[in-house]
PDB file of N, CA and C in Angstrom:
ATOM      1  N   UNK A   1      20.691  -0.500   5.721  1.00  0.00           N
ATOM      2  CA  UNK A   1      19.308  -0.856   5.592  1.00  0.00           C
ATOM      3  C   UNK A   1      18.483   0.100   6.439  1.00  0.00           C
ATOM      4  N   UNK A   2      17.295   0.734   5.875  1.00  0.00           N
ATOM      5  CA  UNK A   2      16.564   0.922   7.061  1.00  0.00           C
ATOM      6  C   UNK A   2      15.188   0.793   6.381  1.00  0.00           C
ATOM      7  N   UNK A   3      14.531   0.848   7.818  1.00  0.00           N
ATOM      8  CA  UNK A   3      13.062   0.366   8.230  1.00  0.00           C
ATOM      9  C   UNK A   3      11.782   1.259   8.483  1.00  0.00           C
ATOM     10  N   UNK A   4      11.262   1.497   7.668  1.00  0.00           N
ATOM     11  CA  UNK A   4      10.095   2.171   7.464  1.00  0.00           C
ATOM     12  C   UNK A   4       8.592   1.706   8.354  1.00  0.00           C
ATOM     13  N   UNK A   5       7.780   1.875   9.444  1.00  0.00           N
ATOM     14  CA  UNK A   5       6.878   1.456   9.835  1.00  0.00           C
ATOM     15  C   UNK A   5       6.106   2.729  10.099  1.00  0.00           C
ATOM     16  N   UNK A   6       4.697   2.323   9.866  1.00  0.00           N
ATOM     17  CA  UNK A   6       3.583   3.013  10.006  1.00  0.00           C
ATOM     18  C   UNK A   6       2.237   2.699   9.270  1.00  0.00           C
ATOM     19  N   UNK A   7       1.462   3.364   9.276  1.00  0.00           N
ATOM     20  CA  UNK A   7      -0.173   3.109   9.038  1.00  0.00           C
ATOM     21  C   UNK A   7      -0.637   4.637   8.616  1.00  0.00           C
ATOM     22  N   UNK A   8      -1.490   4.220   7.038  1.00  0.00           N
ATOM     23  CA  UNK A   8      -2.056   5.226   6.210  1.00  0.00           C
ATOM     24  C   UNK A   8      -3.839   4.877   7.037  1.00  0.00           C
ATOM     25  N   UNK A   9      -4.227   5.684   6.808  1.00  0.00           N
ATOM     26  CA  UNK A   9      -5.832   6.165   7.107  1.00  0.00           C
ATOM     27  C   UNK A   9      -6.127   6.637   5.894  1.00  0.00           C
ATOM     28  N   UNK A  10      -7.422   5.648   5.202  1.00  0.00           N
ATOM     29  CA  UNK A  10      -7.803   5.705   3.751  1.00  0.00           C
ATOM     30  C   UNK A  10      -9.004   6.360   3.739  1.00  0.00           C
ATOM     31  N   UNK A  11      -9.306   6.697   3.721  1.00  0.00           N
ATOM     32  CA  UNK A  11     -11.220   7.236   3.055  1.00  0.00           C
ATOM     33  C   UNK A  11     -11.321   8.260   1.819  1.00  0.00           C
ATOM     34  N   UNK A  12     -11.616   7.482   0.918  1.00  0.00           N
ATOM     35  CA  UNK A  12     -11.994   7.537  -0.434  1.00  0.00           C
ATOM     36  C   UNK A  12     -11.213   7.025  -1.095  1.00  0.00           C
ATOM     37  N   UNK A  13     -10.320   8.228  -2.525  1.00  0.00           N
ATOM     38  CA  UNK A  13      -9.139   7.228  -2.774  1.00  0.00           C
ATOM     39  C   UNK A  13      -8.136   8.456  -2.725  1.00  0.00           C
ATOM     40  N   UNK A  14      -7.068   7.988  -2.693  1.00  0.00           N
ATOM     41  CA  UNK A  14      -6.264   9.065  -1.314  1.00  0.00           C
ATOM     42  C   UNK A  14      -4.743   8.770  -2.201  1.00  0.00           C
ATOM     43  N   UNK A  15      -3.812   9.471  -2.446  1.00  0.00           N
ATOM     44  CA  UNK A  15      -2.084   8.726  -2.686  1.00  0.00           C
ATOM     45  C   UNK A  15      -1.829   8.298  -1.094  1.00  0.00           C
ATOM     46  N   UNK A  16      -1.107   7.023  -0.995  1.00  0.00           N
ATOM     47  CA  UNK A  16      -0.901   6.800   0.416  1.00  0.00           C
ATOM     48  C   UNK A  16       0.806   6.625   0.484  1.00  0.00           C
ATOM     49  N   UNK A  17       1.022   6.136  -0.683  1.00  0.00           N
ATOM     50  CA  UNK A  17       2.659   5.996  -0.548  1.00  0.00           C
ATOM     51  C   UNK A  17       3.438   6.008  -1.728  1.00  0.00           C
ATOM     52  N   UNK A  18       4.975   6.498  -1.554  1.00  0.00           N
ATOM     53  CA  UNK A  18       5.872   6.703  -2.955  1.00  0.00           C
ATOM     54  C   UNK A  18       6.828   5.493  -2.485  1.00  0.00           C
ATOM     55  N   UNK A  19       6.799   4.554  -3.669  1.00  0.00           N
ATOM     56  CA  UNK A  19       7.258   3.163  -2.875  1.00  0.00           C
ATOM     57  C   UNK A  19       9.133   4.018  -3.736  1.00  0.00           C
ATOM     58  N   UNK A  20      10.111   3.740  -2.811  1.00  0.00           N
ATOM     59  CA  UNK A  20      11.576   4.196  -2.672  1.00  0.00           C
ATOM     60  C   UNK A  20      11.800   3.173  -4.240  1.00  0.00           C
ATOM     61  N   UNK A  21      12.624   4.670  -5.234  1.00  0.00           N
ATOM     62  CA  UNK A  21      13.240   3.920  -6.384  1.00  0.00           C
ATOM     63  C   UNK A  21      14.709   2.761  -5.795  1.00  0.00           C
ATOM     64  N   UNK A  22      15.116   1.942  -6.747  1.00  0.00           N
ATOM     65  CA  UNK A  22      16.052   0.698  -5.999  1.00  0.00           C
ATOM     66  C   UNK A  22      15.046  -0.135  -5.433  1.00  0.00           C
ATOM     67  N   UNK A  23      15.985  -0.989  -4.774  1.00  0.00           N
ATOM     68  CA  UNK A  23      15.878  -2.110  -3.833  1.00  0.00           C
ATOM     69  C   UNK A  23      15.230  -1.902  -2.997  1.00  0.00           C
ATOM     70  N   UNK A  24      13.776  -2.303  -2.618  1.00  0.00           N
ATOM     71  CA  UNK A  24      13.297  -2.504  -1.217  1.00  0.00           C
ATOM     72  C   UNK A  24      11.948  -3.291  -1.381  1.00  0.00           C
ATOM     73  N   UNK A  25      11.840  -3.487  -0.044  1.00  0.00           N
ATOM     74  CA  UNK A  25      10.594  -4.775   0.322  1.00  0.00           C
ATOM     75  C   UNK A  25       9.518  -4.314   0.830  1.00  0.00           C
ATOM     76  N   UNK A  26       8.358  -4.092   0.684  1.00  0.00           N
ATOM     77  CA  UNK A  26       6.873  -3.367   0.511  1.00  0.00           C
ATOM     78  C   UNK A  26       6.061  -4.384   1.433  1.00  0.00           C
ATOM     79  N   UNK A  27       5.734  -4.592   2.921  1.00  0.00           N
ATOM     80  CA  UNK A  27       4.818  -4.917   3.585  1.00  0.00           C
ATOM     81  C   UNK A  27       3.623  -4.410   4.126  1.00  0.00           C
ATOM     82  N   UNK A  28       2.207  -4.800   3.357  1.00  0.00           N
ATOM     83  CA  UNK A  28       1.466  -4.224   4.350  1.00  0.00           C
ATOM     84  C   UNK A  28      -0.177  -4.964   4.343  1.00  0.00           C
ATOM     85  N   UNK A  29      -0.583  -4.525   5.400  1.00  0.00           N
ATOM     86  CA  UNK A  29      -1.709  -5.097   5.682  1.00  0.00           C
ATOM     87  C   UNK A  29      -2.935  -4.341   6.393  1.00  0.00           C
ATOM     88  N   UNK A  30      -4.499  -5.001   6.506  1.00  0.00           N
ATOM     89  CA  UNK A  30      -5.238  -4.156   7.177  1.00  0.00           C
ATOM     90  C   UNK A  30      -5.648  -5.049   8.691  1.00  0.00           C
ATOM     91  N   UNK A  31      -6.324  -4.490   9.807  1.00  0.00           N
ATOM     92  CA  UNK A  31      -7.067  -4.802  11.163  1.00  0.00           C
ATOM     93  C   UNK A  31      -8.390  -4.904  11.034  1.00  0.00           C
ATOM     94  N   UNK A  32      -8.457  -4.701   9.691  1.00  0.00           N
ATOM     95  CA  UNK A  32     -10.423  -4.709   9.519  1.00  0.00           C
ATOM     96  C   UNK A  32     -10.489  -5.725   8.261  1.00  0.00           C
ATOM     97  N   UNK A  33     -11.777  -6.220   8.424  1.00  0.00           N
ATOM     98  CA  UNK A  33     -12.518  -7.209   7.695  1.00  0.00           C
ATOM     99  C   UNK A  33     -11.892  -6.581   5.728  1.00  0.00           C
ATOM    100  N   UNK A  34     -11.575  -7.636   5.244  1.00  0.00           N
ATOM    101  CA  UNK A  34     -11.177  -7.788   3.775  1.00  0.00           C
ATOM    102  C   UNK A  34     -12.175  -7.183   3.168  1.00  0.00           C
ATOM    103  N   UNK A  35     -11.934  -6.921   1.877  1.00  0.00           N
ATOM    104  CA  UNK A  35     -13.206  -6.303   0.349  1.00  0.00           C
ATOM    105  C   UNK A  35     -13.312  -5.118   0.853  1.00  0.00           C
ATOM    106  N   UNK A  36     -12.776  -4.001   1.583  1.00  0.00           N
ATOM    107  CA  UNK A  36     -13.103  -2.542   1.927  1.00  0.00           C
ATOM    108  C   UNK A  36     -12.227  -1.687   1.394  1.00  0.00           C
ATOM    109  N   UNK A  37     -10.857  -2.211   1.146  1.00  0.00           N
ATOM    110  CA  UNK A  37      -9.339  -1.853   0.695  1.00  0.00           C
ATOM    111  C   UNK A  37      -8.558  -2.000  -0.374  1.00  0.00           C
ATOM    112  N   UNK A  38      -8.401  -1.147  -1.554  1.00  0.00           N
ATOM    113  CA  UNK A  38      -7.678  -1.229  -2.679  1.00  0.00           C
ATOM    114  C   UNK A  38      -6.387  -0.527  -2.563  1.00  0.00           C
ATOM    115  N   UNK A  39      -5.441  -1.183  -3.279  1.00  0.00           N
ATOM    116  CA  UNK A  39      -4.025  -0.093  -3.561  1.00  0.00           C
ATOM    117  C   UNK A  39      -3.856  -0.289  -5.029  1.00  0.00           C
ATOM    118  N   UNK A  40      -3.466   0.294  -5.763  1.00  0.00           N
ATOM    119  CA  UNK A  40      -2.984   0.605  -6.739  1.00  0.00           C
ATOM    120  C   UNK A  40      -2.229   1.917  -7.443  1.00  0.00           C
ATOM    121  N   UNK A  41      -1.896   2.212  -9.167  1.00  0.00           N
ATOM    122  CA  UNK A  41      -1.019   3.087  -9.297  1.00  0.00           C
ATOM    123  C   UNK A  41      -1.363   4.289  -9.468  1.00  0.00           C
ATOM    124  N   UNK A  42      -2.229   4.197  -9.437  1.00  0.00           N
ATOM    125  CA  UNK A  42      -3.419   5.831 -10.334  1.00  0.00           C
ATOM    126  C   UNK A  42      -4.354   5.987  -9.544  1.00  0.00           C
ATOM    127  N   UNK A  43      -4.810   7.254  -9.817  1.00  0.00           N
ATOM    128  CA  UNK A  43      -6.341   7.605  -8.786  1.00  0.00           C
ATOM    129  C   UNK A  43      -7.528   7.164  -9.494  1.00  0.00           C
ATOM    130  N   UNK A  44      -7.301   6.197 -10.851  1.00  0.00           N
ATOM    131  CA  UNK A  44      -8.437   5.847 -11.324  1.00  0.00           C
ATOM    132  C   UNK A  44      -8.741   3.763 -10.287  1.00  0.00           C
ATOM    133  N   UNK A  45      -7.881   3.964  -9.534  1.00  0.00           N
ATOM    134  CA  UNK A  45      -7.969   2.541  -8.675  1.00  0.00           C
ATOM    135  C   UNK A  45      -9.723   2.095  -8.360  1.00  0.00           C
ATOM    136  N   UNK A  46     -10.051   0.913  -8.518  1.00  0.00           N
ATOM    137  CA  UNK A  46     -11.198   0.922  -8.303  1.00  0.00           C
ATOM    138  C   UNK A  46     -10.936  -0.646  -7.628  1.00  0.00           C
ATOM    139  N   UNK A  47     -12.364  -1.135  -7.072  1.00  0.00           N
ATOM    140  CA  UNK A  47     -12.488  -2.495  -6.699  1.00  0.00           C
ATOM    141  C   UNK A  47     -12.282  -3.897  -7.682  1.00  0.00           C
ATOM    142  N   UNK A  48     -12.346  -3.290  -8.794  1.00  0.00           N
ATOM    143  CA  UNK A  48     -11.878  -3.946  -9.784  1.00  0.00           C
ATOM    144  C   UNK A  48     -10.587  -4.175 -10.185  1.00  0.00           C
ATOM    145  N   UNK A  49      -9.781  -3.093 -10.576  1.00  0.00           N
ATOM    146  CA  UNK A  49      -8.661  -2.938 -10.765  1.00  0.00           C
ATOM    147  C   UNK A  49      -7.732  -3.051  -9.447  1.00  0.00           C
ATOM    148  N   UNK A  50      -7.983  -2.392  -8.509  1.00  0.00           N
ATOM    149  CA  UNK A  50      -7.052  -2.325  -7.679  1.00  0.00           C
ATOM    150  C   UNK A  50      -6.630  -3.648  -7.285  1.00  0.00           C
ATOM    151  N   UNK A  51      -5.826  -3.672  -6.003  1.00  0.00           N
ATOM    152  CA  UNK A  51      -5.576  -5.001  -5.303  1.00  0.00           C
ATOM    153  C   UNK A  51      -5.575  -5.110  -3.979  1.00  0.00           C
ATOM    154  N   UNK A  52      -6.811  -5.949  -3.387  1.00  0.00           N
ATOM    155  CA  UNK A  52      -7.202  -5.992  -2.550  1.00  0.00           C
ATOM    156  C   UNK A  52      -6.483  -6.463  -1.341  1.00  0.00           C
ATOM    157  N   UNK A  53      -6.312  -5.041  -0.189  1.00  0.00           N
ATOM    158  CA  UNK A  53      -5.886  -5.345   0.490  1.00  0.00           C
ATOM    159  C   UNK A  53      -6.542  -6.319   1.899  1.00  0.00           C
ATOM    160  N   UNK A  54      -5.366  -7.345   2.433  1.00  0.00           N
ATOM    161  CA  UNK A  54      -5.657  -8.481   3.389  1.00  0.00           C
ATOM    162  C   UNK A  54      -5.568  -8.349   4.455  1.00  0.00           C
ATOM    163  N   UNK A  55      -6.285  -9.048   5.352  1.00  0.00           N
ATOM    164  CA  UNK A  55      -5.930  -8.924   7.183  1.00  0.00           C
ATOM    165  C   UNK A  55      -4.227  -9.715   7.197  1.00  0.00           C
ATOM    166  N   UNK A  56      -4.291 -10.141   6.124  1.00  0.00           N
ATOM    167  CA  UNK A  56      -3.003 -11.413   6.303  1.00  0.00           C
ATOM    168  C   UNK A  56      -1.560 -10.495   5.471  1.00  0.00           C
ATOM    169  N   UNK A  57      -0.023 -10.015   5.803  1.00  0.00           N
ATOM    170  CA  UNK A  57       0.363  -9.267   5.279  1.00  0.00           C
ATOM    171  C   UNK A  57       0.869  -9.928   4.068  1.00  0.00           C
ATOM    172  N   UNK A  58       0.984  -8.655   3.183  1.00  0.00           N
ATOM    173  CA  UNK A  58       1.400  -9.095   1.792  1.00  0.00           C
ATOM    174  C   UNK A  58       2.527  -8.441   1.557  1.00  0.00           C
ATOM    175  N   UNK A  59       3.586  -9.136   0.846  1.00  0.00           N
ATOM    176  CA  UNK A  59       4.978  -8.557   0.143  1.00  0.00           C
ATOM    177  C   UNK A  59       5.124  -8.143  -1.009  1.00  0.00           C
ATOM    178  N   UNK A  60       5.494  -7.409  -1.383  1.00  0.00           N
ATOM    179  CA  UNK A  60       5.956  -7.056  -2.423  1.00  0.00           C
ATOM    180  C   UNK A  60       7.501  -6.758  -2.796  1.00  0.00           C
ATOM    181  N   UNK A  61       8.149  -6.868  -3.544  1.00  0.00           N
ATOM    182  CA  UNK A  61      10.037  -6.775  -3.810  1.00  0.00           C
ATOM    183  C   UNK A  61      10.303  -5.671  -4.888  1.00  0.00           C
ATOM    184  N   UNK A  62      10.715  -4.249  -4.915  1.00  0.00           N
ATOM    185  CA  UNK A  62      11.314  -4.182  -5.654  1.00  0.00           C
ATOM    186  C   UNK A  62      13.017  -4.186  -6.494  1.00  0.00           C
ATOM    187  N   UNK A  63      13.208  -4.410  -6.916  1.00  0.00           N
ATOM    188  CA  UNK A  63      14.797  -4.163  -7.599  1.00  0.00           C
ATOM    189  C   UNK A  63      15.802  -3.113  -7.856  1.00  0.00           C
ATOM    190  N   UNK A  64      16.916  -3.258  -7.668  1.00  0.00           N
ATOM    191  CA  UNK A  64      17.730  -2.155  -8.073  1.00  0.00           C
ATOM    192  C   UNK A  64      17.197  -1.342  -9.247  1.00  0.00           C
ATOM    193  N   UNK A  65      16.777  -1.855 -10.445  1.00  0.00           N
ATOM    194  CA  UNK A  65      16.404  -1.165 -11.410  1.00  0.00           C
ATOM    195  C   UNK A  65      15.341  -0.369 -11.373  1.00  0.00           C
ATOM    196  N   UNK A  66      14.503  -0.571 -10.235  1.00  0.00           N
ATOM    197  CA  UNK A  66      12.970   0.347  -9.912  1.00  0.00           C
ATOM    198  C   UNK A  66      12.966   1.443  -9.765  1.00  0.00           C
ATOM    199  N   UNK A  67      12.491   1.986 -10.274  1.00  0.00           N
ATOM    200  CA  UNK A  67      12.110   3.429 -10.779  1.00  0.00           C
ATOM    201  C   UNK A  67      11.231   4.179  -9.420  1.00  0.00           C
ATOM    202  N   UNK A  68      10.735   3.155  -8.734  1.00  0.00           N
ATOM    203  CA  UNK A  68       9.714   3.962  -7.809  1.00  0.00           C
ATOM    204  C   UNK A  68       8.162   3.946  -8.443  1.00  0.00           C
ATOM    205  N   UNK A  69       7.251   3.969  -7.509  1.00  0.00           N
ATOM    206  CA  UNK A  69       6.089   4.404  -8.297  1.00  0.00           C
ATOM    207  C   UNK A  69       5.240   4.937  -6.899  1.00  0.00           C
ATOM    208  N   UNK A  70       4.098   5.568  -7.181  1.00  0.00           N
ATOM    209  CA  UNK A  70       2.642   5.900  -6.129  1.00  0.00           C
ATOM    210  C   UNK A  70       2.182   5.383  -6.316  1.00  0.00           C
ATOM    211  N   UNK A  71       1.344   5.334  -4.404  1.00  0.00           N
ATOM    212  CA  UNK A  71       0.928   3.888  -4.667  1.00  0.00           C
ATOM    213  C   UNK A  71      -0.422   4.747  -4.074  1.00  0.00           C
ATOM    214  N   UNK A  72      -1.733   4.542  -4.638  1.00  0.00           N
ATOM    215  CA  UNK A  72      -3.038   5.163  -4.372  1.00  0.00           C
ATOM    216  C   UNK A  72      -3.948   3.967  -3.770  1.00  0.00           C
ATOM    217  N   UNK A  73      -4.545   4.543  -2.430  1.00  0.00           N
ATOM    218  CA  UNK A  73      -5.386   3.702  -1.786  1.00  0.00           C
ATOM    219  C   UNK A  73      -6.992   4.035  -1.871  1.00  0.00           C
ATOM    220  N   UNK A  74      -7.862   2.705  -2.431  1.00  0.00           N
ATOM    221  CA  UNK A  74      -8.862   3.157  -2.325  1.00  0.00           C
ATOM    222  C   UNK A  74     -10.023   2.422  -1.233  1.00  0.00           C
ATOM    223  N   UNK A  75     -10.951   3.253  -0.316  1.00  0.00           N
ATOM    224  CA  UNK A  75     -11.646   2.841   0.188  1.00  0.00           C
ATOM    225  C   UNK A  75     -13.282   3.021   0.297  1.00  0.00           C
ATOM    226  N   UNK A  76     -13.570   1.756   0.005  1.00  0.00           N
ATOM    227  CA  UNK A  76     -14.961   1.463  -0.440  1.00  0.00           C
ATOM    228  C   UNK A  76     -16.225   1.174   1.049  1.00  0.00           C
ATOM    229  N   UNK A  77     -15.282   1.371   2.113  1.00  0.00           N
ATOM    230  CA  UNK A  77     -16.190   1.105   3.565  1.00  0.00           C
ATOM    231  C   UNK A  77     -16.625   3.491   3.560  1.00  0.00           C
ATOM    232  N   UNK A  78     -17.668   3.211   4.504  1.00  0.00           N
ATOM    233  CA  UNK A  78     -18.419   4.482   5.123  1.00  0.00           C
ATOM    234  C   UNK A  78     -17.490   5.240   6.001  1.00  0.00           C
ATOM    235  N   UNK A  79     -16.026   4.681   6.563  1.00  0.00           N
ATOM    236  CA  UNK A  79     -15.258   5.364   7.704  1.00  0.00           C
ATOM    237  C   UNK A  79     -13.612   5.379   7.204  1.00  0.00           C
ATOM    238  N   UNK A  80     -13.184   5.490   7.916  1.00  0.00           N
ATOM    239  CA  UNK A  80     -11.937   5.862   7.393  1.00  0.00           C
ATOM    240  C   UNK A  80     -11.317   4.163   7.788  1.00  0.00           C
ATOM    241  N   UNK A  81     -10.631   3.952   7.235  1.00  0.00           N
ATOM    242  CA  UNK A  81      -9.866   2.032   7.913  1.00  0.00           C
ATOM    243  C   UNK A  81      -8.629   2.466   7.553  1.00  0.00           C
ATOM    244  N   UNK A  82      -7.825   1.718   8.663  1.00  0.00           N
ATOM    245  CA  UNK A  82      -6.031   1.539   9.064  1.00  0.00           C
ATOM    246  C   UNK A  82      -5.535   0.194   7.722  1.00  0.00           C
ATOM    247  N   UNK A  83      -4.365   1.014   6.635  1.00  0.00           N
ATOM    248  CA  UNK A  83      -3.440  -0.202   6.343  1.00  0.00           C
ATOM    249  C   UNK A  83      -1.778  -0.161   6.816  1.00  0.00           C
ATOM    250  N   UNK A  84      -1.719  -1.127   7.494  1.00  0.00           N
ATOM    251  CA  UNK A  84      -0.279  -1.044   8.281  1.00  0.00           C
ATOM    252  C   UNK A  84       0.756  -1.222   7.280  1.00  0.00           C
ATOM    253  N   UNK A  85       1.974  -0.787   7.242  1.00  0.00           N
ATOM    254  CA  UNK A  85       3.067  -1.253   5.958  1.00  0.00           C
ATOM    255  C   UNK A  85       4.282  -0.945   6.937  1.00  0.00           C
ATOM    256  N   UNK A  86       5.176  -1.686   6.363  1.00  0.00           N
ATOM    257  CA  UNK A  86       6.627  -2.158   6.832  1.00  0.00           C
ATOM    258  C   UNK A  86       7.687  -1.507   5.543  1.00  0.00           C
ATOM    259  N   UNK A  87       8.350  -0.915   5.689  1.00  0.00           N
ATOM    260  CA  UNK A  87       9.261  -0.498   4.337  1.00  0.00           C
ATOM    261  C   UNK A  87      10.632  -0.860   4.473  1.00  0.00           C
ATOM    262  N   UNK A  88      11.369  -1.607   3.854  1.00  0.00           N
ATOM    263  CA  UNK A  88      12.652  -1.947   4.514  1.00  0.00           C
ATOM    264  C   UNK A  88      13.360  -1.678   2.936  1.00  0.00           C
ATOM    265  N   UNK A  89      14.463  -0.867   2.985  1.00  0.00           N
ATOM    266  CA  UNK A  89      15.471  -0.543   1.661  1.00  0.00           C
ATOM    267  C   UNK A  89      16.881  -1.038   2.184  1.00  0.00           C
ATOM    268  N   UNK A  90      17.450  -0.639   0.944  1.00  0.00           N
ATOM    269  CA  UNK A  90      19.223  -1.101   1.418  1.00  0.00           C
ATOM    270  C   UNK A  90      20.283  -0.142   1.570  1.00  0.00           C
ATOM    271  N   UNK A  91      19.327   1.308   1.093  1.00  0.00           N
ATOM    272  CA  UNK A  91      20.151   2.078   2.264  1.00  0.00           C
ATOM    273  C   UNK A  91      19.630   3.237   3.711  1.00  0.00           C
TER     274      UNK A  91
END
């Protein structure tokens, strides 16, 4: 297993992460006030589409069969804002 930790710095909309093809568990979260933070798969991510990232952390799972994907962050605040993520795989 290992353990992935760190924090992307978003301003505009940016690729922030290549989530690992296989098995692994996708944690992450922000330190600043909610509605400023999108992730999604494409650079067409918007406040609409995307998915809004929380002060509260969120999981995600993928499966042996996962292909992997990019994951594009978009930010809708005037400064740059911290999203923290946890990456844990199985090998």
């Amino acid at each position: 297993m290992a353990i992935n930790i760190g924090q992307w710095a978003i301003a505009g909309t940016v690729p922030v992460f290549q989530v690992p093809p296989g098995a692994c568990s996708v944690t992450f979260y922000s330190t600043v006030a909610t509605g400023q933070l999108y992730l999604g798969m494409s650079t067409a991510v918007t406040a609409a589409n995307g998915y809004a990232v929380s002060t509260y952390p969120t999981t995600f799972t993928a499966f042996n069969s996962s292909k992997g994907a990019q994951l594009y962050g978009l930010n809708t605040a005037a400064t740059t804002l911290p999203v923290n993520y946890i990456v844990s795989t199985d090998s």
